[in-house]
C-alpha atoms as a PDB file:
ATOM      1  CA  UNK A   1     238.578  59.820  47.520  1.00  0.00           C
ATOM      2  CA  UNK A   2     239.896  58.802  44.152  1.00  0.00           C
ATOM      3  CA  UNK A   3     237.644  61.309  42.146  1.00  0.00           C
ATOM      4  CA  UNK A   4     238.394  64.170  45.031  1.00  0.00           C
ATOM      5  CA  UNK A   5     242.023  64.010  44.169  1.00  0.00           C
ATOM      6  CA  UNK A   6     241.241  63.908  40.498  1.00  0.00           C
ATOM      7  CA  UNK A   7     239.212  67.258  41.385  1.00  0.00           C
ATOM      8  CA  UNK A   8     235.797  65.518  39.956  1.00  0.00           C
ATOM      9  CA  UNK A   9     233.180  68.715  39.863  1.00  0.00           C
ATOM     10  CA  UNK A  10     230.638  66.172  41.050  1.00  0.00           C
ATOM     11  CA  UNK A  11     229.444  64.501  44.395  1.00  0.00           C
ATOM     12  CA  UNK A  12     230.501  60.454  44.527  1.00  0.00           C
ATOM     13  CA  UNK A  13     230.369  57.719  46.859  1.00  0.00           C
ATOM     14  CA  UNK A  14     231.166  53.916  46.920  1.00  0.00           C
ATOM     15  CA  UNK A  15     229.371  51.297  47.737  1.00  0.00           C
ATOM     16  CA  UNK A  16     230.187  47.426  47.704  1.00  0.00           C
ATOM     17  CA  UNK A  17     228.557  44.965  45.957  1.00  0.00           C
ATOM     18  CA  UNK A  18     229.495  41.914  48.966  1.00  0.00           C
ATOM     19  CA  UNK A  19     227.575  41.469  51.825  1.00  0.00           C
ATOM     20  CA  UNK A  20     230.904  42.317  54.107  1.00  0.00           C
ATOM     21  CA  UNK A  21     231.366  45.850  51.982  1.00  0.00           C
ATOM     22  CA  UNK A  22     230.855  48.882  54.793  1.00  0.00           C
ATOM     23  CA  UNK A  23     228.933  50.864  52.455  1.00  0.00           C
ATOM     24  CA  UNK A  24     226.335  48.657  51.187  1.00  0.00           C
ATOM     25  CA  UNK A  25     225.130  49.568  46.908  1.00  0.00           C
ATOM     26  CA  UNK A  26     220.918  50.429  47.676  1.00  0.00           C
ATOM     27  CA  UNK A  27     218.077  51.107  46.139  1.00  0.00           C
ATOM     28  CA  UNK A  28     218.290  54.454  46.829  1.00  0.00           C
ATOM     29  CA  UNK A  29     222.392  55.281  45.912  1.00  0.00           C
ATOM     30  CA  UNK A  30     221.301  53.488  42.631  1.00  0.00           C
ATOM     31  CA  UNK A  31     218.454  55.975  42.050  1.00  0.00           C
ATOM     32  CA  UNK A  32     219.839  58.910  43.055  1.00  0.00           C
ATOM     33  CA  UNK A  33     222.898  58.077  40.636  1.00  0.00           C
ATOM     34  CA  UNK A  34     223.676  59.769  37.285  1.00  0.00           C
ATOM     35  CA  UNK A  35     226.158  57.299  36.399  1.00  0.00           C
ATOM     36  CA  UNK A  36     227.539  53.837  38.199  1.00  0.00           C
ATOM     37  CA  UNK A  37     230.955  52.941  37.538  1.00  0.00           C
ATOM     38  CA  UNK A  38     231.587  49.374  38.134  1.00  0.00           C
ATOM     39  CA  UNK A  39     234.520  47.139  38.256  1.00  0.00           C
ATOM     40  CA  UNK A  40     233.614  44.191  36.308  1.00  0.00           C
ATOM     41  CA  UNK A  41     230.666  42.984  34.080  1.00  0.00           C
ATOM     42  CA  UNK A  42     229.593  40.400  37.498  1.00  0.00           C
ATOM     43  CA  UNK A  43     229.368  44.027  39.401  1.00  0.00           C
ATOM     44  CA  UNK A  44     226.984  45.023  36.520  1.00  0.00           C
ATOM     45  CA  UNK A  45     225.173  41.687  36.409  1.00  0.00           C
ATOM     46  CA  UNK A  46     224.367  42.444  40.506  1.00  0.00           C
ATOM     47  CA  UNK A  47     222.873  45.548  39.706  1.00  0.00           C
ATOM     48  CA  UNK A  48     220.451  44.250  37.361  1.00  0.00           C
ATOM     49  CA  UNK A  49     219.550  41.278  39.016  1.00  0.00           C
ATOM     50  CA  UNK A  50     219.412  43.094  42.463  1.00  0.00           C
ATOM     51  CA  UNK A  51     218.064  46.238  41.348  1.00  0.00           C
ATOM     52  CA  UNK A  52     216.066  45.669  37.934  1.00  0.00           C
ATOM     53  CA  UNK A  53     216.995  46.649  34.774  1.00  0.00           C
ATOM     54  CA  UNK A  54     215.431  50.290  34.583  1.00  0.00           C
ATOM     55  CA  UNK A  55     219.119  51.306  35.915  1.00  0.00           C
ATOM     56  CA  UNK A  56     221.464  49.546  33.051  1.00  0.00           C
ATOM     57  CA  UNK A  57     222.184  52.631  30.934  1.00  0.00           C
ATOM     58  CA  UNK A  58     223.778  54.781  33.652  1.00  0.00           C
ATOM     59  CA  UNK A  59     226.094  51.423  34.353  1.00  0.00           C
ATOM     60  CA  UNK A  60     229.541  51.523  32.894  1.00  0.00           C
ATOM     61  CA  UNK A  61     231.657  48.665  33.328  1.00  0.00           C
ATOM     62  CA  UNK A  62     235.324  50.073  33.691  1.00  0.00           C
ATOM     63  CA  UNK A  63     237.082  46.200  32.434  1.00  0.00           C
ATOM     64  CA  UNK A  64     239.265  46.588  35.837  1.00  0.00           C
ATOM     65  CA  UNK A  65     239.617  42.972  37.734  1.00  0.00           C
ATOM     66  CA  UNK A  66     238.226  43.465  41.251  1.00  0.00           C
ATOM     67  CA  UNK A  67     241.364  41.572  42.574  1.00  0.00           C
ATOM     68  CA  UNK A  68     243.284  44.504  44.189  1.00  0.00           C
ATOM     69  CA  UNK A  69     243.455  45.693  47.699  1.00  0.00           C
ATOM     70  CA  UNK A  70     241.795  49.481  47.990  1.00  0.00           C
ATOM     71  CA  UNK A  71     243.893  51.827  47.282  1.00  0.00           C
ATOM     72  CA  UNK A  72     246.236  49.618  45.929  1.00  0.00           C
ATOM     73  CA  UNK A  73     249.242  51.839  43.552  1.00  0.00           C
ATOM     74  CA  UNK A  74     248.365  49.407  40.288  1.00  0.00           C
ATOM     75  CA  UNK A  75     244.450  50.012  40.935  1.00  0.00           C
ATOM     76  CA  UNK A  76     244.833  53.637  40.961  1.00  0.00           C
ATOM     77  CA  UNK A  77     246.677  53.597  38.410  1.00  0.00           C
ATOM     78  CA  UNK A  78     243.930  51.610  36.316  1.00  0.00           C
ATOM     79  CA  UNK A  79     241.427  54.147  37.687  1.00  0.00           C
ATOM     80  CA  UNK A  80     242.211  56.684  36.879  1.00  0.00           C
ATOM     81  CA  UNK A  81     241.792  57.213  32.968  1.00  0.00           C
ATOM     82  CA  UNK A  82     238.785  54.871  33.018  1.00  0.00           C
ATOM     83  CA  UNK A  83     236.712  57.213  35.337  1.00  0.00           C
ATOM     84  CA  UNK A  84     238.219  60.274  33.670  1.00  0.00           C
ATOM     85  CA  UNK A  85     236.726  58.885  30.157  1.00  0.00           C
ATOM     86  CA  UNK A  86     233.525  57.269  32.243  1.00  0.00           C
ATOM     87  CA  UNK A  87     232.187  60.494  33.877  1.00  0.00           C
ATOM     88  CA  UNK A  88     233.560  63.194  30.566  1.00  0.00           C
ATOM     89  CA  UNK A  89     236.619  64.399  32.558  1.00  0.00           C
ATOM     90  CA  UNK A  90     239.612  66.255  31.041  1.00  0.00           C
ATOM     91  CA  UNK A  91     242.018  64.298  30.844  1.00  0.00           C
ATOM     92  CA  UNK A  92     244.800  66.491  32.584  1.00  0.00           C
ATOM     93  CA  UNK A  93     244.153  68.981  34.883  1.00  0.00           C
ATOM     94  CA  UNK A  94     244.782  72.485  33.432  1.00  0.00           C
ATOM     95  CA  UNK A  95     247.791  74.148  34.885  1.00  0.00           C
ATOM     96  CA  UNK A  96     247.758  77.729  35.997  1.00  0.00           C
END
């Protein structure tokens, strides 16, 4: 939702990391992705140990403390820059 507001050309999903998380990271997200944008380095850590290390250059570890609530003003906030420089966004939309 974050990227679709940011008008990302490019499809996304998330997926948790915690067994509770409704969308659950796989095998087959992680294959499929181009790049994986992750919270913190223990996020990154997962992936690796979970999933192997064949994945670890498309991880990029954002430096953003998983301690918010989703959606949370201050996360969003955080976000936003970090997955515009992450996935080669412009910076600022172009106006018309």
């Amino acid at each position: 939702m974050l990227l679709a507001e940011m008008c990302a050309p490019m499809w996304v999903t998330s997926a948790g990391t915690e067994s509770w998380a409704k969308n659950q990271l796989s095998l087959e997200l992680v294959e499929e992705a181009d790049v994986i944008c992750v919270m913190e380095d223990a996020h990154r850590r997962f992936i690796h140990e979970r999933f192997g290390d064949s994945h670890a250059k498309k991880v990029v570890v954002l430096d953003v403390p998983d301690n918010y609530v989703c959606f949370e003003a201050k996360l969003v906030h955080l976000l936003k820059p970090k997955l515009r420089a992450a996935l080669g966004l412009a910076t600022s939309r172009a106006r018309a």
